[in-house]
C-alpha atoms as a PDB file:
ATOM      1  CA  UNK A   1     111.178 105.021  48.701  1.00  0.00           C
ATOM      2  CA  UNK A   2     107.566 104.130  48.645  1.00  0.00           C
ATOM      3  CA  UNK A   3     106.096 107.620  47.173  1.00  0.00           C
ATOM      4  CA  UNK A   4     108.851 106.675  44.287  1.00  0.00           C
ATOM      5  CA  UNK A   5     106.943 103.196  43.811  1.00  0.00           C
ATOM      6  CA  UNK A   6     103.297 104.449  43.385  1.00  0.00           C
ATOM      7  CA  UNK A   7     102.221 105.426  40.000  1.00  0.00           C
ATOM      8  CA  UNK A   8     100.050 107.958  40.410  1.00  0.00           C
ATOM      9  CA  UNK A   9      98.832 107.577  36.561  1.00  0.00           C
ATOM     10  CA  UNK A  10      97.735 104.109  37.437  1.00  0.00           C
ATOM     11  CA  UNK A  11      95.689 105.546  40.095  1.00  0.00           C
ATOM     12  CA  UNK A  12      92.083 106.504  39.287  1.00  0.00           C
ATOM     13  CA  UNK A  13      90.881 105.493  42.792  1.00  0.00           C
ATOM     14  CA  UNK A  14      91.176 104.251  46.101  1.00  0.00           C
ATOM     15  CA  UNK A  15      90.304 101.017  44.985  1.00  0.00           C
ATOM     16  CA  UNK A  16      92.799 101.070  41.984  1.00  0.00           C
ATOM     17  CA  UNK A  17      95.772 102.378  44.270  1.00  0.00           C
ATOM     18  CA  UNK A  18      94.949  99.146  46.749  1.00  0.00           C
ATOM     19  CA  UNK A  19      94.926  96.737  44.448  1.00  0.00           C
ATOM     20  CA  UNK A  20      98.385  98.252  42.630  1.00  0.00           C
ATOM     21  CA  UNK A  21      99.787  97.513  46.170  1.00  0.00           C
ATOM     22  CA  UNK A  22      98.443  94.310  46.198  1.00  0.00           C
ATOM     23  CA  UNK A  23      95.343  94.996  48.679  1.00  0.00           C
ATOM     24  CA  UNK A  24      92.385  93.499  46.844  1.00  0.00           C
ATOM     25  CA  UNK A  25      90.335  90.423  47.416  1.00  0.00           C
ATOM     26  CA  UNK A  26      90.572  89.211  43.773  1.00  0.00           C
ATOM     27  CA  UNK A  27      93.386  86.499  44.690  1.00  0.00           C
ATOM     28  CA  UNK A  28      93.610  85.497  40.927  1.00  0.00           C
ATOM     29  CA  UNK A  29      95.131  88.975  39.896  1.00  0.00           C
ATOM     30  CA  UNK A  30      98.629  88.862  40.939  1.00  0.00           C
ATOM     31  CA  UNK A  31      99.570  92.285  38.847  1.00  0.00           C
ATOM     32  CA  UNK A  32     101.095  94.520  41.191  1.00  0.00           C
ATOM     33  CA  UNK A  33     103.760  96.053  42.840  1.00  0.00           C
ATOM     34  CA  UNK A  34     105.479  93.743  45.709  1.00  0.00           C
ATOM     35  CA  UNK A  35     108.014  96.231  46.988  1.00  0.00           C
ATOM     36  CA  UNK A  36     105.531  98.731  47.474  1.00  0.00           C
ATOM     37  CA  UNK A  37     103.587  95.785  49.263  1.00  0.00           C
ATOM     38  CA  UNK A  38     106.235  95.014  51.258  1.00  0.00           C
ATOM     39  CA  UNK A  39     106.709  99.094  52.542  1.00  0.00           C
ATOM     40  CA  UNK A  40     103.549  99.163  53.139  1.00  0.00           C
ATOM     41  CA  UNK A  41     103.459  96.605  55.663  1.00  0.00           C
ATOM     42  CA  UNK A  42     107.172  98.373  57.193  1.00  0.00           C
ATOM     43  CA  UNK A  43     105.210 101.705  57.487  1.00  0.00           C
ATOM     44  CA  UNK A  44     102.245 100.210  59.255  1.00  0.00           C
ATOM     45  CA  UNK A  45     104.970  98.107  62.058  1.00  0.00           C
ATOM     46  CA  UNK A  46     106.157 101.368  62.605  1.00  0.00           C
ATOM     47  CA  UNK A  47     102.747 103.008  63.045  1.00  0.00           C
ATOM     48  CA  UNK A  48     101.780 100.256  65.805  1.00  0.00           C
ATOM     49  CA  UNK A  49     105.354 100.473  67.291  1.00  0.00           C
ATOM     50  CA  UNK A  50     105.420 103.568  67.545  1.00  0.00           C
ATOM     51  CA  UNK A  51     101.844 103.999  68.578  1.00  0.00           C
ATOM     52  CA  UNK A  52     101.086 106.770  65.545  1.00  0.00           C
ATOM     53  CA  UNK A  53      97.188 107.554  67.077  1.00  0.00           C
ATOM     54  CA  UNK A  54      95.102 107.609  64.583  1.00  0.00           C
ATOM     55  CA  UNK A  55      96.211 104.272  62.842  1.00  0.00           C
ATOM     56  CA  UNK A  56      97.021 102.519  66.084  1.00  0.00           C
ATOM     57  CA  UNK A  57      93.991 103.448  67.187  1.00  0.00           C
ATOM     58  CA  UNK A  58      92.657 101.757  64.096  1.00  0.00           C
ATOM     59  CA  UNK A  59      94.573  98.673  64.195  1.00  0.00           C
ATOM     60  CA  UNK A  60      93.681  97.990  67.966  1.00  0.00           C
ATOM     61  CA  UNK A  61      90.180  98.254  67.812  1.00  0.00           C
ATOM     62  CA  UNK A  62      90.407  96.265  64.450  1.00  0.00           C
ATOM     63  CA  UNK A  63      92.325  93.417  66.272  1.00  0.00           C
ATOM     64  CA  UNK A  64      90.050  93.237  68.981  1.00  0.00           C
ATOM     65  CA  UNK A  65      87.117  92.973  66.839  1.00  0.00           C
ATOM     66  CA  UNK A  66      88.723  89.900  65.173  1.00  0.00           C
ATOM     67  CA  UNK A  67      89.722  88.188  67.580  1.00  0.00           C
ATOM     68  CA  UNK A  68      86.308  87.199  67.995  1.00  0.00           C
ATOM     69  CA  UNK A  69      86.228  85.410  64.737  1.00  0.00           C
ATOM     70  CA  UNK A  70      89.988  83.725  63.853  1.00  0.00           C
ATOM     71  CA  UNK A  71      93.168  83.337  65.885  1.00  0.00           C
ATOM     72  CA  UNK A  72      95.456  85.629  67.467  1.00  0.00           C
ATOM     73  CA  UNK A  73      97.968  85.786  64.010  1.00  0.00           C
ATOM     74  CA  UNK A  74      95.016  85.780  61.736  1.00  0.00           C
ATOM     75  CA  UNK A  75      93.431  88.580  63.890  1.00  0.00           C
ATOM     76  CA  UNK A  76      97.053  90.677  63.564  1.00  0.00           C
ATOM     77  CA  UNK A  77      97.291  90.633  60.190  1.00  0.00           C
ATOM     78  CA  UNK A  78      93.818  91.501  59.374  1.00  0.00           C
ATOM     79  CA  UNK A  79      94.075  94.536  61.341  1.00  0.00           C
ATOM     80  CA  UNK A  80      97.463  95.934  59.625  1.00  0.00           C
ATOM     81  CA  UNK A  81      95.688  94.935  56.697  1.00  0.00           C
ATOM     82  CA  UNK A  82      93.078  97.390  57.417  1.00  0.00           C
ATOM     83  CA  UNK A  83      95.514 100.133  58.763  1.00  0.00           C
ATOM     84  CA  UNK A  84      97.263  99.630  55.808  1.00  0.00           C
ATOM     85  CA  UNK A  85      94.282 100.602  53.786  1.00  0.00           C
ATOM     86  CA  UNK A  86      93.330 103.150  55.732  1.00  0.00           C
ATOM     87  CA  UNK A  87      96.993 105.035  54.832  1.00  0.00           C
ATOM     88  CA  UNK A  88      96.564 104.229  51.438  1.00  0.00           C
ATOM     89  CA  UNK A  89      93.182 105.870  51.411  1.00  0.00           C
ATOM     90  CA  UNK A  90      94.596 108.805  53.648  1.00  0.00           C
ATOM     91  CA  UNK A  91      97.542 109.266  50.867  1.00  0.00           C
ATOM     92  CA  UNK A  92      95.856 109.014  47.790  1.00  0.00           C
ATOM     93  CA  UNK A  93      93.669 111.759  48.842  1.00  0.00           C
ATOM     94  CA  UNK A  94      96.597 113.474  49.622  1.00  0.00           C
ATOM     95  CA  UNK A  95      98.483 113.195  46.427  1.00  0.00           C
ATOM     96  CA  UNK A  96      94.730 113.653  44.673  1.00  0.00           C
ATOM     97  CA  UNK A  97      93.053 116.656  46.202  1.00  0.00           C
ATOM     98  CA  UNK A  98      96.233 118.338  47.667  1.00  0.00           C
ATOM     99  CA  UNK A  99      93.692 121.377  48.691  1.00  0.00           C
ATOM    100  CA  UNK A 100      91.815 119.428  50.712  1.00  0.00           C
ATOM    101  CA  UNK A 101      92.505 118.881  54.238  1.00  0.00           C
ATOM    102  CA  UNK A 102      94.093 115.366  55.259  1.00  0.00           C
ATOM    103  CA  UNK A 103      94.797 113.304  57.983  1.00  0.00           C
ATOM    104  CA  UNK A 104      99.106 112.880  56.807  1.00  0.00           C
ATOM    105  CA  UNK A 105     101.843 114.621  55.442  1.00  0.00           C
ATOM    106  CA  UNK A 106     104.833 113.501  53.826  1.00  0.00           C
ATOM    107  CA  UNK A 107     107.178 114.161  56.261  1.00  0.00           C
ATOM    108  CA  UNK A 108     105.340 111.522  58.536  1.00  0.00           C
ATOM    109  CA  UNK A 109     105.485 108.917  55.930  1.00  0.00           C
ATOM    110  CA  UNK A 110     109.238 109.432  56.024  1.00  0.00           C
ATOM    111  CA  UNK A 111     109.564 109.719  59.703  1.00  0.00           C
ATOM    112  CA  UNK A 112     107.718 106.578  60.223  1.00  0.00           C
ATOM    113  CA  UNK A 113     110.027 104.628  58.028  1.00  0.00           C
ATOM    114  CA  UNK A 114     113.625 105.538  60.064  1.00  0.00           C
END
């Protein structure tokens, strides 16, 4: 379902494919797409539920590290904010430069939504 809401045409860049899912710090622009949003935030519950390594890995020392600034909600959402553009990054290099070597596959993306 979420590979079906990216448009890939849209997508020049890392930064272009965050802020079509809504991950951008310009809170005036409100163009873009909220279901892909909201899968984005299901794939990343199931990457820290499941304890996927590399982004859990991510997310905890993320968390940690702000935790020393705001409190413990703030801190959580922060850090799957940051996970979640970490994946984004991860796929759009994926989908981009299929030759070269990355750190997902599909089949995880899929797996990590059941």
């Amino acid at each position: 379902k979420m590979l079906g809401e990216i448009d890939w045409k849209r997508t020049k860049s890392v930064a272009s494919l965050w802020a079509y899912a809504g991950f951008t710090p310009d809170r005036k622009k409100v163009n873009y797409n909220h279901r892909l949003k909201a899968y984005c935030y299901q794939i990343v519950d199931g990457f820290i539920k499941h304890r996927t390594p590399k982004y859990r890995e991510i997310y905890d020392r993320e968390k940690e590290k702000q935790l020393l600034i705001v409190k413990r909600g703030h801190a959580d959402m922060r850090a799957k904010r940051k996970v979640i553009k970490v994946f984004l990054r991860d796929l759009f290099i994926r989908e981009k430069r299929p030759n070269q070597r990355c750190l997902i596959d599909r089949s995880h993306i899929v797996s990590s939504l059941l």
